[in-house]
PDB file of N, CA and C in Angstrom:
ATOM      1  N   UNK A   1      66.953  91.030  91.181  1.00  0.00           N
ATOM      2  CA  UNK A   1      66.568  90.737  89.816  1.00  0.00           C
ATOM      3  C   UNK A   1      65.970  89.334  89.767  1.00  0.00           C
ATOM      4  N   UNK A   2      64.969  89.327  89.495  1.00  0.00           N
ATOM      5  CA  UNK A   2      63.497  87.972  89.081  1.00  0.00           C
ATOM      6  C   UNK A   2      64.261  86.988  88.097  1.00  0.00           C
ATOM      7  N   UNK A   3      65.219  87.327  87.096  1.00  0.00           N
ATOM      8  CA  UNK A   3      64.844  87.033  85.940  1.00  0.00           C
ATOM      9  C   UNK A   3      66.539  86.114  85.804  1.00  0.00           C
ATOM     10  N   UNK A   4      66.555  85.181  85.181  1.00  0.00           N
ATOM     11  CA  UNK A   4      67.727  84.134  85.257  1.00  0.00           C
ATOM     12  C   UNK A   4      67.605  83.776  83.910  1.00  0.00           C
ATOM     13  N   UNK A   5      68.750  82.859  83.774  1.00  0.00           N
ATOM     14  CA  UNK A   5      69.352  82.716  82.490  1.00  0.00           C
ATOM     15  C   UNK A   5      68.292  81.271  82.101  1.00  0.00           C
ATOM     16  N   UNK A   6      68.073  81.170  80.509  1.00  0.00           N
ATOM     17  CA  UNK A   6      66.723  80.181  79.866  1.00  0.00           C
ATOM     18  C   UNK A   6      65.425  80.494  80.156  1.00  0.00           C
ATOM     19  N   UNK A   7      64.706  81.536  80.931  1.00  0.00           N
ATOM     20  CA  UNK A   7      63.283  82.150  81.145  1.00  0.00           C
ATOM     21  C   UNK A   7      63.249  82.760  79.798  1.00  0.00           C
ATOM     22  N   UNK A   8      61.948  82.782  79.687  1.00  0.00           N
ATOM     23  CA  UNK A   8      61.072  83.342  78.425  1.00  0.00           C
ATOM     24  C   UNK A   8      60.288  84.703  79.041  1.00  0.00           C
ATOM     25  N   UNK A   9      61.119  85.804  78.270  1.00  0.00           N
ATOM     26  CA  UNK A   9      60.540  87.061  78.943  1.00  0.00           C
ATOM     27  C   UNK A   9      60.498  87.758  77.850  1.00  0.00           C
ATOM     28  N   UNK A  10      59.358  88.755  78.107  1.00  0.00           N
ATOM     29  CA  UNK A  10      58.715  89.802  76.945  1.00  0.00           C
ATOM     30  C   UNK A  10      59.210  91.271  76.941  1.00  0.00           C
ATOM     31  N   UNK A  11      60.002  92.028  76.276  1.00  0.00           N
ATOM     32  CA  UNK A  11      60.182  93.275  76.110  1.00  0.00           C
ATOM     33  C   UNK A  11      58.858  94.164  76.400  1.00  0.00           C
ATOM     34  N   UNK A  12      58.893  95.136  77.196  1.00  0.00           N
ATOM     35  CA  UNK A  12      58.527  96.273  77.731  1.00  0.00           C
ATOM     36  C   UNK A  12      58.311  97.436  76.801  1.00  0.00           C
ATOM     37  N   UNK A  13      59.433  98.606  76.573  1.00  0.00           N
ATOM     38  CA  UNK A  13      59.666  99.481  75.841  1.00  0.00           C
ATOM     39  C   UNK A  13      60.810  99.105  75.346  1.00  0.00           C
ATOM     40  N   UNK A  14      60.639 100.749  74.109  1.00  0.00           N
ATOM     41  CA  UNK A  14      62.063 100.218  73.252  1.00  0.00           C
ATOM     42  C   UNK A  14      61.659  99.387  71.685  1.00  0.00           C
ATOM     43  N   UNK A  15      62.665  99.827  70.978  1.00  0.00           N
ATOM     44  CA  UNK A  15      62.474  99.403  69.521  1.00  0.00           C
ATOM     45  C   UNK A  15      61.969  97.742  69.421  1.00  0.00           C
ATOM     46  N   UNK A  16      61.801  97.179  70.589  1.00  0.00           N
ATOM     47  CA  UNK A  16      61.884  95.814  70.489  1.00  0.00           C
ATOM     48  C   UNK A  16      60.760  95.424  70.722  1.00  0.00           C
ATOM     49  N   UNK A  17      59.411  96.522  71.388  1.00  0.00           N
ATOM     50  CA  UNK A  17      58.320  96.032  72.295  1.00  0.00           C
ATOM     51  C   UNK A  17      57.740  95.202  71.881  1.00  0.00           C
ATOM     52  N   UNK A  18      57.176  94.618  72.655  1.00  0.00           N
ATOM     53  CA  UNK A  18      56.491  93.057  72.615  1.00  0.00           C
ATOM     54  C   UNK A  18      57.041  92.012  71.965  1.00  0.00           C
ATOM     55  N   UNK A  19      58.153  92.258  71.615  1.00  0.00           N
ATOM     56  CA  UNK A  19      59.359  90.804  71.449  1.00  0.00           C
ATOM     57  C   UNK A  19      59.352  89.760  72.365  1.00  0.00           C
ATOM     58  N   UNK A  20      59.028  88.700  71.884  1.00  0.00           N
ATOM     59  CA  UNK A  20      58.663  88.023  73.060  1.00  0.00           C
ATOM     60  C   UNK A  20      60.436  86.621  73.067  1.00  0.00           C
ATOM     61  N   UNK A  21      61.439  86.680  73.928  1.00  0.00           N
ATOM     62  CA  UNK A  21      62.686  85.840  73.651  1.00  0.00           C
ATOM     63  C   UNK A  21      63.275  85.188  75.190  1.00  0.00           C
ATOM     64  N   UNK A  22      64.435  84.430  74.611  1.00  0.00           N
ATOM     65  CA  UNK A  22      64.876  83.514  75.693  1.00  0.00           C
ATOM     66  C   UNK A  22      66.178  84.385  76.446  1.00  0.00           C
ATOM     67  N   UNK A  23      66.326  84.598  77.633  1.00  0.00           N
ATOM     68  CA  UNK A  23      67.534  84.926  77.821  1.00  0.00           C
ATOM     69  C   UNK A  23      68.520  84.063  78.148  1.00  0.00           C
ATOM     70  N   UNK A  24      69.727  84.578  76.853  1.00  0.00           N
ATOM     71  CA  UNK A  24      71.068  84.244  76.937  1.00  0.00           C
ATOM     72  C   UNK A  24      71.677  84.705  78.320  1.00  0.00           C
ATOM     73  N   UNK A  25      71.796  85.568  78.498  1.00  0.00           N
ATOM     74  CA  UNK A  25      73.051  85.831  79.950  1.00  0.00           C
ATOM     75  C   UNK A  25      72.121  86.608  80.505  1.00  0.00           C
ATOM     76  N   UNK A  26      71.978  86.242  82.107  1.00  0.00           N
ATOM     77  CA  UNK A  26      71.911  87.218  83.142  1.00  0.00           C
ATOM     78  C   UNK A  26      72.777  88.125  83.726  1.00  0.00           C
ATOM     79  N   UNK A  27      73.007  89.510  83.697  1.00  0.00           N
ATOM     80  CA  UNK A  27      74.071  89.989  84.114  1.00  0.00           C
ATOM     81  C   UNK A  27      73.835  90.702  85.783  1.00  0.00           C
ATOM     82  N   UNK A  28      73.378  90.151  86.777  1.00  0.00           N
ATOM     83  CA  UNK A  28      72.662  90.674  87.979  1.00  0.00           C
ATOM     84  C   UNK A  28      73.411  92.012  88.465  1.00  0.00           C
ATOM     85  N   UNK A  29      74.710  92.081  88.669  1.00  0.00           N
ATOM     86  CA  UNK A  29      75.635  92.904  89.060  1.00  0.00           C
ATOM     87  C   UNK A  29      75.484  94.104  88.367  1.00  0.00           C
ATOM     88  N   UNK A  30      75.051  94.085  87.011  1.00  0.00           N
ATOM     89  CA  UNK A  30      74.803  94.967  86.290  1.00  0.00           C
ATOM     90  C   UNK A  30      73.321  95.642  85.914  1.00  0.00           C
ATOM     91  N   UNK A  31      72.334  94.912  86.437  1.00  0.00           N
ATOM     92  CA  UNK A  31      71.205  94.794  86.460  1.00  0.00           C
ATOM     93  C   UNK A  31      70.757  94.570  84.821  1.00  0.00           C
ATOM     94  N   UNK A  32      71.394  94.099  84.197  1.00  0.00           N
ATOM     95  CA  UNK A  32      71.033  93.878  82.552  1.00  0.00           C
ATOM     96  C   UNK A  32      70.646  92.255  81.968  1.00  0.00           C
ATOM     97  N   UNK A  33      70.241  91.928  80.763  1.00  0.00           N
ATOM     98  CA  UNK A  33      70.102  91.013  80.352  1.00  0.00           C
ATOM     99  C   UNK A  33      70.328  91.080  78.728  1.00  0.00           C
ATOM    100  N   UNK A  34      70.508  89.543  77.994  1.00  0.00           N
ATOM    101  CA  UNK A  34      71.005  89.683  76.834  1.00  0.00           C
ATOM    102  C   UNK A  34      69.802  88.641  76.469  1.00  0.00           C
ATOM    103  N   UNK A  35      69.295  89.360  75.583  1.00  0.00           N
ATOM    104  CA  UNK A  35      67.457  88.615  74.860  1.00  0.00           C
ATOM    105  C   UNK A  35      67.885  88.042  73.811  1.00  0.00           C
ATOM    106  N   UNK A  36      67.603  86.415  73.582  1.00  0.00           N
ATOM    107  CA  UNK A  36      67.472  86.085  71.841  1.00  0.00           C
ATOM    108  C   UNK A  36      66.662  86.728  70.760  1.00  0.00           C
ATOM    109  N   UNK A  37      67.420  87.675  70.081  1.00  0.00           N
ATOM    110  CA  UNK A  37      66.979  88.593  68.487  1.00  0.00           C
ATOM    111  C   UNK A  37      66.411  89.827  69.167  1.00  0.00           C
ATOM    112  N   UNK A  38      67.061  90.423  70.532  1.00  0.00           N
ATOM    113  CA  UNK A  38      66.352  91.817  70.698  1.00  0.00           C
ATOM    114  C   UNK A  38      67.505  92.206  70.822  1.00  0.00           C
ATOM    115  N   UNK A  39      67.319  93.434  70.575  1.00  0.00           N
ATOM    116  CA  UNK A  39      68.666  94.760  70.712  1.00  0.00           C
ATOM    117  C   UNK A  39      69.282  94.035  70.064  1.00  0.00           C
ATOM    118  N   UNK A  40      69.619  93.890  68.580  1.00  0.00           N
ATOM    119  CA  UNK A  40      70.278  93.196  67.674  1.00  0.00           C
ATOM    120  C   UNK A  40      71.338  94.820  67.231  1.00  0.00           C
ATOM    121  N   UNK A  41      73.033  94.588  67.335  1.00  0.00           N
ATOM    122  CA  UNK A  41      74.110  95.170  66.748  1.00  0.00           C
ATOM    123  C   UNK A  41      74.850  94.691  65.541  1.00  0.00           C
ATOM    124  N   UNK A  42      75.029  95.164  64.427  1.00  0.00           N
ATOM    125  CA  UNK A  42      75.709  94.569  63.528  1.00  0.00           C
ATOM    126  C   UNK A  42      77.087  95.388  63.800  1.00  0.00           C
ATOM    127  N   UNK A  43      78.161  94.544  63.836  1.00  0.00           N
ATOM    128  CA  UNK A  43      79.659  94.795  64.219  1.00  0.00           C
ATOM    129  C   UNK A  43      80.328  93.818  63.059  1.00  0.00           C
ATOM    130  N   UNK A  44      81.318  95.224  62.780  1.00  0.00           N
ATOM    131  CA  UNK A  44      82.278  95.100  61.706  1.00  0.00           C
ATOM    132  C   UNK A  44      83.577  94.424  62.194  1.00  0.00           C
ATOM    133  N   UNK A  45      83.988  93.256  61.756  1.00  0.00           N
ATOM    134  CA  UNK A  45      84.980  92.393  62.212  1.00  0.00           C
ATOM    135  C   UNK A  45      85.922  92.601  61.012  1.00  0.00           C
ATOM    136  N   UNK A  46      87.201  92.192  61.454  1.00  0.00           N
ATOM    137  CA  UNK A  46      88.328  92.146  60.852  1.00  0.00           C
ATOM    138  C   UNK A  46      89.192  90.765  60.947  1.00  0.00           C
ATOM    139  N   UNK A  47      89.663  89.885  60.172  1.00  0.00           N
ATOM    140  CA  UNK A  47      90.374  89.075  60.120  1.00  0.00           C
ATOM    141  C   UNK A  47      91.604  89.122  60.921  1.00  0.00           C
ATOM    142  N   UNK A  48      92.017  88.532  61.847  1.00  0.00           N
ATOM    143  CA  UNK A  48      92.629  88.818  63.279  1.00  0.00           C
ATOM    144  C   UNK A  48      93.836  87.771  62.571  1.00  0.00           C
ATOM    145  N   UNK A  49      93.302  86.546  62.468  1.00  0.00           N
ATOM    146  CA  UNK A  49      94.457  85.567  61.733  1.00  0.00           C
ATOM    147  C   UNK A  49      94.591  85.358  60.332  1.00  0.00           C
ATOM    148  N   UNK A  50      95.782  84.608  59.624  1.00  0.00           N
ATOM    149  CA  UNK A  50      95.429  84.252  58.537  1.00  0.00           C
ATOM    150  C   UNK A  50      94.399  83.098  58.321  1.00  0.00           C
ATOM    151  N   UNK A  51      93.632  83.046  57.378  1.00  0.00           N
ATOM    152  CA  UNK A  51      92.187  82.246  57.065  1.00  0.00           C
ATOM    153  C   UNK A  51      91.390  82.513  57.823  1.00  0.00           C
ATOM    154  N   UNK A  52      90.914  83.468  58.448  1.00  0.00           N
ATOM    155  CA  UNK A  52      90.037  84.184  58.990  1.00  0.00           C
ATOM    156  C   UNK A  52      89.417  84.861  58.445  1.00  0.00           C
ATOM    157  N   UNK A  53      87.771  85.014  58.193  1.00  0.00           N
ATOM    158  CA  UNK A  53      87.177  85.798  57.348  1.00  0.00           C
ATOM    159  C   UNK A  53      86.912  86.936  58.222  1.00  0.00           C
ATOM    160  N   UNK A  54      86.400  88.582  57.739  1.00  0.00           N
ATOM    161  CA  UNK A  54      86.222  89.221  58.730  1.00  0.00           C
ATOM    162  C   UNK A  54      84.318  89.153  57.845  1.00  0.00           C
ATOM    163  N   UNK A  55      83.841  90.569  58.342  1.00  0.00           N
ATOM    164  CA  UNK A  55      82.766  90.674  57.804  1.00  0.00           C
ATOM    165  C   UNK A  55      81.871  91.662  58.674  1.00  0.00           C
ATOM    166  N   UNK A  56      80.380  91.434  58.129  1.00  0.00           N
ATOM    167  CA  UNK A  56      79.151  92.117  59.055  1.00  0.00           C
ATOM    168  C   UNK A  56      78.857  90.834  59.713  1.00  0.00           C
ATOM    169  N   UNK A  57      78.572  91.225  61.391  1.00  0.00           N
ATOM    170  CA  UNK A  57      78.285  90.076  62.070  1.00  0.00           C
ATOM    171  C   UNK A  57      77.190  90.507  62.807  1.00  0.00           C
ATOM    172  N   UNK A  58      75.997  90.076  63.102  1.00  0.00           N
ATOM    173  CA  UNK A  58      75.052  90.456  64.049  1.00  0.00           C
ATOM    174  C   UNK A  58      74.998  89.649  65.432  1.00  0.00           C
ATOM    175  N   UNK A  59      74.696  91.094  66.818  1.00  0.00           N
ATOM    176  CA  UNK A  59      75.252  90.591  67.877  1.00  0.00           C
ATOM    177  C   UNK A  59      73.962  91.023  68.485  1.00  0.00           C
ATOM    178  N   UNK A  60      73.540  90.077  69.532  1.00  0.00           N
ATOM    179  CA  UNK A  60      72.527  90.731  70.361  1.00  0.00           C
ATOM    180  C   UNK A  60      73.377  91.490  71.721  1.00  0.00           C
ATOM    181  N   UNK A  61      72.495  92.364  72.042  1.00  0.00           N
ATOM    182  CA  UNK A  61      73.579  93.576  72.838  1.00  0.00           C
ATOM    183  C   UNK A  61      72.727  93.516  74.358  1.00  0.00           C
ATOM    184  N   UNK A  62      73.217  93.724  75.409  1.00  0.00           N
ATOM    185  CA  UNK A  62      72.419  93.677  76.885  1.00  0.00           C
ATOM    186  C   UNK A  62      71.453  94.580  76.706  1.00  0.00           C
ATOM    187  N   UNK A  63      69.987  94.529  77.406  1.00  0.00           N
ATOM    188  CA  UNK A  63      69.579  95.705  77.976  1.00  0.00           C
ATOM    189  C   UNK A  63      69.130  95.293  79.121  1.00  0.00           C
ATOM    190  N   UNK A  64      68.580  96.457  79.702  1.00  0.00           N
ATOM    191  CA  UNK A  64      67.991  96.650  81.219  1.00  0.00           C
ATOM    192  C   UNK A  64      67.005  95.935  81.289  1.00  0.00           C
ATOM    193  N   UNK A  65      66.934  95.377  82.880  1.00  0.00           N
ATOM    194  CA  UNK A  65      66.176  94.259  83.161  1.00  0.00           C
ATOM    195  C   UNK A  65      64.855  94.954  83.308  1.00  0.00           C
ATOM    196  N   UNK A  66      64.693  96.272  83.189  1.00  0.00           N
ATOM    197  CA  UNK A  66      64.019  96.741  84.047  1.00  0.00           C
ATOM    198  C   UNK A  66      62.629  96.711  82.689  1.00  0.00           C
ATOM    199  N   UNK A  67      63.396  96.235  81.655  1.00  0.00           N
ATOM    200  CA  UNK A  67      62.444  96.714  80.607  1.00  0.00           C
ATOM    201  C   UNK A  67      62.054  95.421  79.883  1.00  0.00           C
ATOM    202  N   UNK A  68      62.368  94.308  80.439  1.00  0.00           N
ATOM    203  CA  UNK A  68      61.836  92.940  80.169  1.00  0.00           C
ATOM    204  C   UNK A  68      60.418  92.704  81.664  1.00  0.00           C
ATOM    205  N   UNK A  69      60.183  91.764  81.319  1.00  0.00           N
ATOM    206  CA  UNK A  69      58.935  91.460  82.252  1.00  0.00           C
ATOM    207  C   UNK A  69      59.051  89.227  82.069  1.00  0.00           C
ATOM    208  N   UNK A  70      58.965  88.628  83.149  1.00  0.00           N
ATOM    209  CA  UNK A  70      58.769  87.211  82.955  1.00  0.00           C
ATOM    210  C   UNK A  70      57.657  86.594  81.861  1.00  0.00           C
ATOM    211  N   UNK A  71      57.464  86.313  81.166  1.00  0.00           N
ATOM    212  CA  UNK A  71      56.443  85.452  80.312  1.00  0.00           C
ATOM    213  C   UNK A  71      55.235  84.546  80.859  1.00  0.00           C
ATOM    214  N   UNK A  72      54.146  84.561  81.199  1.00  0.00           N
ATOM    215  CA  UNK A  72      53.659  83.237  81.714  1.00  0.00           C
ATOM    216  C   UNK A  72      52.580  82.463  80.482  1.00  0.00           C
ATOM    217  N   UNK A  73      53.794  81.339  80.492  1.00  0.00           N
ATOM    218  CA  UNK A  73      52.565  80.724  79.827  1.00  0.00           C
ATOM    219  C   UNK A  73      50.967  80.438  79.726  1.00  0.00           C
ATOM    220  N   UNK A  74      50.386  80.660  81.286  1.00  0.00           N
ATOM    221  CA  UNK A  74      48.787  80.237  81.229  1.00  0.00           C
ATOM    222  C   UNK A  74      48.383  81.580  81.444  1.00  0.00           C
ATOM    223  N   UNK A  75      49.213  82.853  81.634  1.00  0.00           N
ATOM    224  CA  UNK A  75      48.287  83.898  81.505  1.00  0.00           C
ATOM    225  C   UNK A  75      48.330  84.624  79.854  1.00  0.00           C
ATOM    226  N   UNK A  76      49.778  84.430  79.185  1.00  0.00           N
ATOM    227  CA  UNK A  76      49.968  84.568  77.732  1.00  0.00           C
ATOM    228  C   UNK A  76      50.434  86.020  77.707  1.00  0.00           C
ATOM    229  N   UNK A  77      51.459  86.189  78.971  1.00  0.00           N
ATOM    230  CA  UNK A  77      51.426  87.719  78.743  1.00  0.00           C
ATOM    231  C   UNK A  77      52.487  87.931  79.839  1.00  0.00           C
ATOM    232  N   UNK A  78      53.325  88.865  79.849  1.00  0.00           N
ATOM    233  CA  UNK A  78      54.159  89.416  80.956  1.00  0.00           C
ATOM    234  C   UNK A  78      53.829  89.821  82.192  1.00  0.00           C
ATOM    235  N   UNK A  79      54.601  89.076  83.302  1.00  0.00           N
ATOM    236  CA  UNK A  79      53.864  89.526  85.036  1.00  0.00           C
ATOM    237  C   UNK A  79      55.221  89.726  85.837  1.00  0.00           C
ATOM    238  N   UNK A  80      54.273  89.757  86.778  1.00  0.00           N
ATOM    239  CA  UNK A  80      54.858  90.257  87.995  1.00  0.00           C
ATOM    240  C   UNK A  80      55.437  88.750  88.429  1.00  0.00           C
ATOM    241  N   UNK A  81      56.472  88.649  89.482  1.00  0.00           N
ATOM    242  CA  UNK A  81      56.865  87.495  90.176  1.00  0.00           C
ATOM    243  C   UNK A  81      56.488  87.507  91.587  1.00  0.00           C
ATOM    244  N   UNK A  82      55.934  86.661  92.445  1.00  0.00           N
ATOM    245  CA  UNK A  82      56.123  86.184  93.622  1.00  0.00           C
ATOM    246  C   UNK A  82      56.726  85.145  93.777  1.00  0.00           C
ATOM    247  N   UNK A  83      56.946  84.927  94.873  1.00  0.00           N
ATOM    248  CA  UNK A  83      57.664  84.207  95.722  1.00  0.00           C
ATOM    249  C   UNK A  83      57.069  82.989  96.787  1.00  0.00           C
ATOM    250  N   UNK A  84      57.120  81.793  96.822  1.00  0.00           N
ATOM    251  CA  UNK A  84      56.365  81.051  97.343  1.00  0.00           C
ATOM    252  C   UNK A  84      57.759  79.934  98.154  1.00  0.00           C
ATOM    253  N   UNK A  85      57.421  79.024  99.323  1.00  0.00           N
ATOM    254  CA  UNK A  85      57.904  78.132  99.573  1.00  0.00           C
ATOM    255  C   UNK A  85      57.165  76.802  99.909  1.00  0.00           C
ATOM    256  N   UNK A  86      58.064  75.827  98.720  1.00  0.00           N
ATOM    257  CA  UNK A  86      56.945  74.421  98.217  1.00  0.00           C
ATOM    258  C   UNK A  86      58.022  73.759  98.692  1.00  0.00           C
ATOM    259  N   UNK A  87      57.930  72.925  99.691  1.00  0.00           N
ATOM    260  CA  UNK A  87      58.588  71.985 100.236  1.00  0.00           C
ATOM    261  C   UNK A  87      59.978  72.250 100.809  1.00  0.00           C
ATOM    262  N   UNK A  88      60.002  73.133 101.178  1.00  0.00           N
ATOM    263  CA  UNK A  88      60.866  73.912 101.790  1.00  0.00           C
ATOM    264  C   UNK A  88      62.386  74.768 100.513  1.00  0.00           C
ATOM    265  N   UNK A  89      61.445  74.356  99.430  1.00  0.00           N
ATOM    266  CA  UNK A  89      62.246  75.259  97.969  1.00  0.00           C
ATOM    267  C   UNK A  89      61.620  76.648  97.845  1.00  0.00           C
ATOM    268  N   UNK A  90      62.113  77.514  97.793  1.00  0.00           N
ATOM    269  CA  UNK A  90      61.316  79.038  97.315  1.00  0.00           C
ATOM    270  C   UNK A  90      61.556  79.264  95.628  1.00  0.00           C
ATOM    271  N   UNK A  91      60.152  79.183  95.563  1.00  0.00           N
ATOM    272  CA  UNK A  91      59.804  79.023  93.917  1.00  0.00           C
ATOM    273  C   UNK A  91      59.436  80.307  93.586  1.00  0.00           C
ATOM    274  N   UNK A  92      59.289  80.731  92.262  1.00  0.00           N
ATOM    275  CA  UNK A  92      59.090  81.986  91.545  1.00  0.00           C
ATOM    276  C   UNK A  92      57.292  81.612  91.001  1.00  0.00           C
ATOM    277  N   UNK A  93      56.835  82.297  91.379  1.00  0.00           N
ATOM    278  CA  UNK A  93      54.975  81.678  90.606  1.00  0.00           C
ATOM    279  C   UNK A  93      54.794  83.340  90.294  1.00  0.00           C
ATOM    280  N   UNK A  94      53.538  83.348  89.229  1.00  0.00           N
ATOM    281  CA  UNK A  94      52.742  84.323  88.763  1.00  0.00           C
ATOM    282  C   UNK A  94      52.300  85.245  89.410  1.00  0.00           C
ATOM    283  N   UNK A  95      52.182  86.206  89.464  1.00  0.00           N
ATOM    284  CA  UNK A  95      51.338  87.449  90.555  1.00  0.00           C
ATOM    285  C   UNK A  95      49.516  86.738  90.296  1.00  0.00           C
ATOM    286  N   UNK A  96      49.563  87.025  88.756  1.00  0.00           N
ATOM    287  CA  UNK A  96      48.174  86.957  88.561  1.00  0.00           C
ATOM    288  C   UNK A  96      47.187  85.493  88.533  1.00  0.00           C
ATOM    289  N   UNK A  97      48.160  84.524  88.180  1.00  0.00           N
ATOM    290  CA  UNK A  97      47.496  83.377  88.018  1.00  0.00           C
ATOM    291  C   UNK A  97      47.741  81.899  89.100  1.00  0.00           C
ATOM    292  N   UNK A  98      48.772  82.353  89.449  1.00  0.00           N
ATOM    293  CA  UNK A  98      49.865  81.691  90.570  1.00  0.00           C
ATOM    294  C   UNK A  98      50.627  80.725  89.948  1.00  0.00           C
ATOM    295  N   UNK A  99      50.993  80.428  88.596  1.00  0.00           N
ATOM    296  CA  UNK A  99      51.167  79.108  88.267  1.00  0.00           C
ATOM    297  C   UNK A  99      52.737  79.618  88.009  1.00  0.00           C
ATOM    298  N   UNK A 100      53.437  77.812  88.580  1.00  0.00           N
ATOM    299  CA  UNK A 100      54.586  78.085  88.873  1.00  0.00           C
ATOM    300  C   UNK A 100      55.509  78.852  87.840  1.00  0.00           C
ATOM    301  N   UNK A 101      56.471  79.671  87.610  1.00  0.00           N
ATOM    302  CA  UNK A 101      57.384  79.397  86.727  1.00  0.00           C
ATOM    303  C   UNK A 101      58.605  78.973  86.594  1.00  0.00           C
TER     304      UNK A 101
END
């Protein structure tokens, strides 16, 4: 899995397409990810303690990595990842444009 936690990646398919958000959690083991404002759940909470409010709460929910794509800023659009080694670091760059991400 390409894709790590603070990258800016664009939804694929799905009620969300072309959402363009930051990911909160990488889940690799699971092959999933959790997008800022995609796959949005509203979950009904209950007051657990006293002075606790319960309510409608909106939750963003994991989906499959398989259906996000990386963001590149100088191409303005979702790509592919390669793989490069710059000073003996292996960096993630653009398929199409090469520029780092």
């Amino acid at each position: 899995m390409n894709i790590k936690k603070n990258d800016t990646v664009i939804v694929l398919s799905g009620k969300d397409k072309g959402v363009k958000g930051k990911v909160l959690v990488a889940m690799p083991a699971e092959n999933k990810v959790i997008v800022e404002k995609v796959n949005v759940a509203t979950c009904h909470t209950k007051p657990r303690r006293q002075g606790e409010t319960g309510g409608i709460v909106k939750k963003e929910t994991p989906i499959r990595a398989c259906k996000v794509a990386l963001f590149c800023d100088k191409c303005g659009k979702g790509v592919r990842v390669a793989h490069k080694i710059v000073d003996g670091k292996k960096v993630r760059v653009c398929c199409k444009c090469g520029a780092e991400i």
